[in-house]
Protein backbone atom coordinates (compact mmCIF):
# COMPACT_ATOMS: atom_id res chain seq x y z
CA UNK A 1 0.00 0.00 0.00
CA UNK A 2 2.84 2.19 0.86
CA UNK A 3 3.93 1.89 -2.93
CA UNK A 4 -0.03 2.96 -4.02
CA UNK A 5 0.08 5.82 -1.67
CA UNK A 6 3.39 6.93 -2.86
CA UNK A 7 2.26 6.84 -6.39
CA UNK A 8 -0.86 8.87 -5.95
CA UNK A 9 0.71 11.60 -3.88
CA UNK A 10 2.54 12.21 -6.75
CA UNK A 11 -0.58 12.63 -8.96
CA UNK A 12 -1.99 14.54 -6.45
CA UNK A 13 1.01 16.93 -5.89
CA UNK A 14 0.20 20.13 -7.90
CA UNK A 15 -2.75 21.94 -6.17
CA UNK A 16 -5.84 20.98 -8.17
CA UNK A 17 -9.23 21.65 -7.77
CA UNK A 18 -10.51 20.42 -5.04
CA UNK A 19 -13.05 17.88 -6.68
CA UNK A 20 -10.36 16.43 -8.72
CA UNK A 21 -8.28 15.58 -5.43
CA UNK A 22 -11.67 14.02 -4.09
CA UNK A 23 -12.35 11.78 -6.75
CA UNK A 24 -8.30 10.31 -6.82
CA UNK A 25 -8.37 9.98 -3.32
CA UNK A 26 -12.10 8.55 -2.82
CA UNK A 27 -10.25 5.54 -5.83
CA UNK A 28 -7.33 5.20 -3.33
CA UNK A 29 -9.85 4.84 0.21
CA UNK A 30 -11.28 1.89 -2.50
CA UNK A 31 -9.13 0.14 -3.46
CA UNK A 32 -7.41 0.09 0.06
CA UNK A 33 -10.40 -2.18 0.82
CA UNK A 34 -10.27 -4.36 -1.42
CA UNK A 35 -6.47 -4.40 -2.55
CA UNK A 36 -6.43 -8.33 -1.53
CA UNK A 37 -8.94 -8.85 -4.15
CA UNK A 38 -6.40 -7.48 -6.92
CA UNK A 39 -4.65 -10.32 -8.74
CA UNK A 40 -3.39 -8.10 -11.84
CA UNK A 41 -1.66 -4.85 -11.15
CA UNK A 42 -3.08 -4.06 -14.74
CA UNK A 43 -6.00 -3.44 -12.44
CA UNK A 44 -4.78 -0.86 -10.48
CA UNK A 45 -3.41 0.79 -13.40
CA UNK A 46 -6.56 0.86 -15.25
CA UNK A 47 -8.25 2.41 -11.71
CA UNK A 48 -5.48 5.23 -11.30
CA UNK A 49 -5.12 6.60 -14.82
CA UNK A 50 -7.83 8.87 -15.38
CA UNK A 51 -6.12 10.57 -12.29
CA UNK A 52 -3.54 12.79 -13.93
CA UNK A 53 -1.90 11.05 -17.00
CA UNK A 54 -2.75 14.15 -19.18
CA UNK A 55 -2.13 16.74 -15.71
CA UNK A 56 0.35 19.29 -15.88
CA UNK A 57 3.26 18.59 -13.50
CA UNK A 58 4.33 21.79 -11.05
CA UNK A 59 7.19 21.46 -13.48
CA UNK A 60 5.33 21.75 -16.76
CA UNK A 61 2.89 24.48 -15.32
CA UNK A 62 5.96 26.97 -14.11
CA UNK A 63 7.50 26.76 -17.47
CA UNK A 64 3.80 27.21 -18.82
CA UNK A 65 3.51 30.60 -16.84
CA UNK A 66 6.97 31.20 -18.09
CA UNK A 67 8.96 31.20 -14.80
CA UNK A 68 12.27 30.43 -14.39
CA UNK A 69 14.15 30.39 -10.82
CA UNK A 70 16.83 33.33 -10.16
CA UNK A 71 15.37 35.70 -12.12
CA UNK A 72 12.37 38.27 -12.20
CA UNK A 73 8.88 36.60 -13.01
CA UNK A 74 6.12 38.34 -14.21
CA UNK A 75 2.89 36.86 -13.36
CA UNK A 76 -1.10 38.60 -14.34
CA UNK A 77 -3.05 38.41 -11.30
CA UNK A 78 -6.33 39.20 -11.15
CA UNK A 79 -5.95 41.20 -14.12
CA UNK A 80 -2.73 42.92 -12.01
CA UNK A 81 0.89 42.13 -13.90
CA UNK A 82 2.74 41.88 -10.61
CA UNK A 83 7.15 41.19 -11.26
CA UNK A 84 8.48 39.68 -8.57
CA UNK A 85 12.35 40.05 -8.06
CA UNK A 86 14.56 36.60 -8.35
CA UNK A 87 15.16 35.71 -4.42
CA UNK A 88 11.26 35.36 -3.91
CA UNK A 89 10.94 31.66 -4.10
CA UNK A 90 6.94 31.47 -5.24
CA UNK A 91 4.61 28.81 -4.93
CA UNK A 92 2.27 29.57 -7.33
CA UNK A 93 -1.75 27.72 -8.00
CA UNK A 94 -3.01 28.30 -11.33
CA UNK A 95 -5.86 26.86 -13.57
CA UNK A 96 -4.93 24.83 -16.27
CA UNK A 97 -7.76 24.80 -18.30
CA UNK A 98 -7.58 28.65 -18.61
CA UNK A 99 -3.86 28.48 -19.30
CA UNK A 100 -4.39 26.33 -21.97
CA UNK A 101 -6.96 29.01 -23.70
CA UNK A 102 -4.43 31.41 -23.05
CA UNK A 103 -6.74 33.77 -20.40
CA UNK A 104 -5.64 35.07 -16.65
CA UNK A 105 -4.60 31.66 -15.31
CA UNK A 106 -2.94 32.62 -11.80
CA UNK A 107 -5.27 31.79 -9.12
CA UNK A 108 -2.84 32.60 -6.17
CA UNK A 109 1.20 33.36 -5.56
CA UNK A 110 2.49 32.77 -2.31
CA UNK A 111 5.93 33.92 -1.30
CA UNK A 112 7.59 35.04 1.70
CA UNK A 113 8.81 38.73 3.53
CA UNK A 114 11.58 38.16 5.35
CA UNK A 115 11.83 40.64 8.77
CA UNK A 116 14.65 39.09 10.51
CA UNK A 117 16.60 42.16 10.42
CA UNK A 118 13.91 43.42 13.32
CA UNK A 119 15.05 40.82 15.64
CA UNK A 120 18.19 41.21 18.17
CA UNK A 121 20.06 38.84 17.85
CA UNK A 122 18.38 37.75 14.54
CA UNK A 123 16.24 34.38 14.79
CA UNK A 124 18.25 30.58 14.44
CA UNK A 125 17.27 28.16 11.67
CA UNK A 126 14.88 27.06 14.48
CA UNK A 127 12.92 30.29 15.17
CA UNK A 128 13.43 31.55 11.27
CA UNK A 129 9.41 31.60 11.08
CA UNK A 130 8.94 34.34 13.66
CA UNK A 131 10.53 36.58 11.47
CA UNK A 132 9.20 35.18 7.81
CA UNK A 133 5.57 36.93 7.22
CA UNK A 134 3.69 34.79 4.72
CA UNK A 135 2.16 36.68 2.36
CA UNK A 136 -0.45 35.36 -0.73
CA UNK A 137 -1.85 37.48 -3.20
CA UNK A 138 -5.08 36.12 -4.67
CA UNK A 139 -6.79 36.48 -7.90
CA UNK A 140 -10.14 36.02 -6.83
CA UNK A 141 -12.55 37.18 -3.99
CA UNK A 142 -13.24 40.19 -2.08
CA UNK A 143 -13.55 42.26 1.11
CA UNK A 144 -16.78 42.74 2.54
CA UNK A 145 -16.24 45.03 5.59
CA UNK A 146 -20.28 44.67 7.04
CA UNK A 147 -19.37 40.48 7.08
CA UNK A 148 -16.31 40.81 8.88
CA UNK A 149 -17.34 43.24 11.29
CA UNK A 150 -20.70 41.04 12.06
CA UNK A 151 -18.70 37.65 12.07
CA UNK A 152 -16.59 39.44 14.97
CA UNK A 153 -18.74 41.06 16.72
CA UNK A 154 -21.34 38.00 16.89
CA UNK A 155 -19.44 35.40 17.97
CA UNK A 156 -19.22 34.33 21.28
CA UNK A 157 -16.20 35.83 23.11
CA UNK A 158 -15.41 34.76 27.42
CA UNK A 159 -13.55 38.47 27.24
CA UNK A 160 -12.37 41.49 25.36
CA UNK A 161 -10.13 44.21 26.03
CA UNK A 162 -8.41 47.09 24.52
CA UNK A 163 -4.60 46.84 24.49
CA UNK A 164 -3.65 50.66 24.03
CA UNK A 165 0.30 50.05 23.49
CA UNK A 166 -0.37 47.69 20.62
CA UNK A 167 -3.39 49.68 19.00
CA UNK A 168 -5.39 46.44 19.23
CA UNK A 169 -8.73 44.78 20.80
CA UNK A 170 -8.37 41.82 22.29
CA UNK A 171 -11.34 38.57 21.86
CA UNK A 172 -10.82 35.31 23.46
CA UNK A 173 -13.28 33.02 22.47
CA UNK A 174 -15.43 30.84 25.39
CA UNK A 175 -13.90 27.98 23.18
CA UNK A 176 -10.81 28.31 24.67
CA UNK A 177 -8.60 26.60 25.60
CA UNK A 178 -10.78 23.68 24.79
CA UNK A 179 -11.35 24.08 21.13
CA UNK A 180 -8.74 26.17 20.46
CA UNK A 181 -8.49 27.20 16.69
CA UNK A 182 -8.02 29.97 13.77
CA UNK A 183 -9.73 33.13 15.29
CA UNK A 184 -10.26 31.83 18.82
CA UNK A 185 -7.92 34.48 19.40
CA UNK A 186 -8.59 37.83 17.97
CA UNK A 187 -7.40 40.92 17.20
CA UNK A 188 -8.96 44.28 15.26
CA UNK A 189 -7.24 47.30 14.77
CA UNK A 190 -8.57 50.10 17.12
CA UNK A 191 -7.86 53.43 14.74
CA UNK A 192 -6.09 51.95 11.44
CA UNK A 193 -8.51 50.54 8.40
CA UNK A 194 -7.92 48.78 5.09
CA UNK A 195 -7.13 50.28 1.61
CA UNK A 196 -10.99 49.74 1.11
CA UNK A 197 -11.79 51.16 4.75
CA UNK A 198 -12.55 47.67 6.26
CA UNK A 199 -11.69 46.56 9.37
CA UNK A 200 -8.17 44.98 9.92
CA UNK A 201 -9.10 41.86 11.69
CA UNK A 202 -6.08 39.28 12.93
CA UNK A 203 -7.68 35.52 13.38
CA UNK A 204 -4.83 33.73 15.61
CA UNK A 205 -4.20 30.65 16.88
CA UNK A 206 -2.52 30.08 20.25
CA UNK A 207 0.56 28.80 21.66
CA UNK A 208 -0.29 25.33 23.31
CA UNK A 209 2.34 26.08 26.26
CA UNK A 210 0.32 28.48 27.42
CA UNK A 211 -3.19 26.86 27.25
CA UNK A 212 -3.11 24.69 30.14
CA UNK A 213 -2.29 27.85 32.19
CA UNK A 214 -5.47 28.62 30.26
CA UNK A 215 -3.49 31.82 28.64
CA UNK A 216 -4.03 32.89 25.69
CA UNK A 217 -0.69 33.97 23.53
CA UNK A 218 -0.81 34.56 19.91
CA UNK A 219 1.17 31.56 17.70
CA UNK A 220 0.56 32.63 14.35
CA UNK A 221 -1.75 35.72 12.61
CA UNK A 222 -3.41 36.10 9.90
CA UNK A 223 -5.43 39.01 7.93
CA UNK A 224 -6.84 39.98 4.46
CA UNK A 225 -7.20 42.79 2.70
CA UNK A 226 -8.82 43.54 -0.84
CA UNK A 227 -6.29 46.28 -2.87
CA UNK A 228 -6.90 49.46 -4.54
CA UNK A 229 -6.32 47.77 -7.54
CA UNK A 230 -9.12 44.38 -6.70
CA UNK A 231 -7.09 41.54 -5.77
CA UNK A 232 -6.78 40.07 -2.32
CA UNK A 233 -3.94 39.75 -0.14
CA UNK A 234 -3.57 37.55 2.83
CA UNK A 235 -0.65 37.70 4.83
CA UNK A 236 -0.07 35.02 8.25
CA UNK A 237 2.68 36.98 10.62
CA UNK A 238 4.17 34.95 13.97
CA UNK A 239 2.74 36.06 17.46
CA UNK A 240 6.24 37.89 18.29
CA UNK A 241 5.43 39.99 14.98
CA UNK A 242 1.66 41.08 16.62
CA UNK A 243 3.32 44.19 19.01
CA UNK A 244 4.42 45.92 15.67
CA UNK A 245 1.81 44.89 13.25
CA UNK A 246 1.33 47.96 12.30
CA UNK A 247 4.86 48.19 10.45
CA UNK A 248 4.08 45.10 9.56
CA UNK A 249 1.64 45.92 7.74
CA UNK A 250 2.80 49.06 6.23
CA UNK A 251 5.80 47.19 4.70
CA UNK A 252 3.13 44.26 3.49
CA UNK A 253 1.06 47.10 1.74
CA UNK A 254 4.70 48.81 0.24
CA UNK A 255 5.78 45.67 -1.26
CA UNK A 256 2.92 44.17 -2.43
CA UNK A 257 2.02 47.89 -4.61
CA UNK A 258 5.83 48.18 -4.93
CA UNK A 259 5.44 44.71 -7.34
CA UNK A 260 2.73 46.12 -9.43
CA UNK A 261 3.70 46.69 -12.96
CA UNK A 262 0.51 47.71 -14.99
């Protein structure tokens, strides 16, 4: 089985949609059941090859978009022509079918801000992602300000408090530290607002040291944001990041614009 499993994750290993990953692995979860009634691997073969013999590899869809490693790449967007400069690494999900008509294929590029000059001494190899801020921009989706602000200020929270040398409100969900999850812990900005004027809400999770003191510490943070210009960022910082978010985020909002091209 480990040999199956092995084969199909390699199917599987360019980010789809998600009801092609379904259907591969609902054939896998079957014919794990009744693998001892296989006599022919011809079989198996047959079961497996309508997932991905005619996919694009991760391989054959970078060259597709025209991306090479260690130099600029120019990638469209949502309808944006961003460059990005030859030490981001990118991981980038894109639709084949629209790449092969030759439209906007780019669903999402994900790539990494690197802050660990604000850290004395900087970070070890160990602590590296306290100072990395993930950042994605996305081509689709937008910012609805009236949702977010309802979504917070609905949900069931054991406390709340303002935390003036941060800029922040505080919510700790009556979840926790039971069910602790993304936005469990939460955080909106008390006097700073989106590009679009939303609300910049931080959904955390927590740092499990601290829950069976039953405290609640930021691990990791993240936050969306539509752009002037209509796609949507998303950027995750680390919980040592959330005392100076706001640099953070001015230097997420400078780069990202600082990318554009057209």
């Amino acid at each position: 089985m480990n040999f199956l499993k092995s084969h199909i994750n390699k199917i599987v290993h360019f980010d789809y949609s998600l009801r092609y990953r379904i259907y591969c692995e609902s054939i896998y979860k079957r014919v794990a059941v009744h693998t001892k009634y296989i006599l022919f691997s011809g079989l198996l073969i047959s079961l497996l090859a309508a997932c991905g013999n005619d996919r694009m590899s991760n391989k054959e869809m970078r060259k597709a978009l025209g991306i090479v490693d260690g130099q600029s790449n120019e990638l469209r967007i949502g309808g944006v022509l961003y460059r990005f400069p030859p030490e981001f690494k990118l991981v980038i999900n894109a639709s084949e079918k629209r790449l092969k008509e030759n439209k906007d294929a780019v669903n999402k590029v994900i790539f990494h801000m690197d802050l660990s000059s604000w850290f004395d001494p900087p970070p070890t190899a160990r602590g590296e992602g306290n100072s990395l801020v993930r950042i994605e921009i996305r081509a689709h989706g937008y910012e609805d300000s009236a949702k977010q602000t309802e979504l917070l200020e609905k949900d069931n929270w054991a406390s709340q408090r303002d935390i003036p040398e941060w800029g922040l409100r505080e919510y700790i969900s009556i979840r926790f530290p039971k069910q602790s999850g993304w936005g469990d812990l939460s955080y909106r900005a008390i006097n700073l607002s989106t590009p679009k004027g939303g609300p910049i809400i931080y959904r955390c999770t927590t740092l499990y040291r601290f829950e069976k003191e039953n405290i609640a510490k930021p691990d990791q943070c993240m936050t969306p944001h539509q752009t002037i210009r209509g796609p949507m960022v998303n950027y995750v910082l680390s919980g040592k990041l959330l005392p100076r978010w706001k640099e953070v985020h001015a230097e997420v909002l400078a780069l990202v614009n600082s990318l554009i091209v057209e």
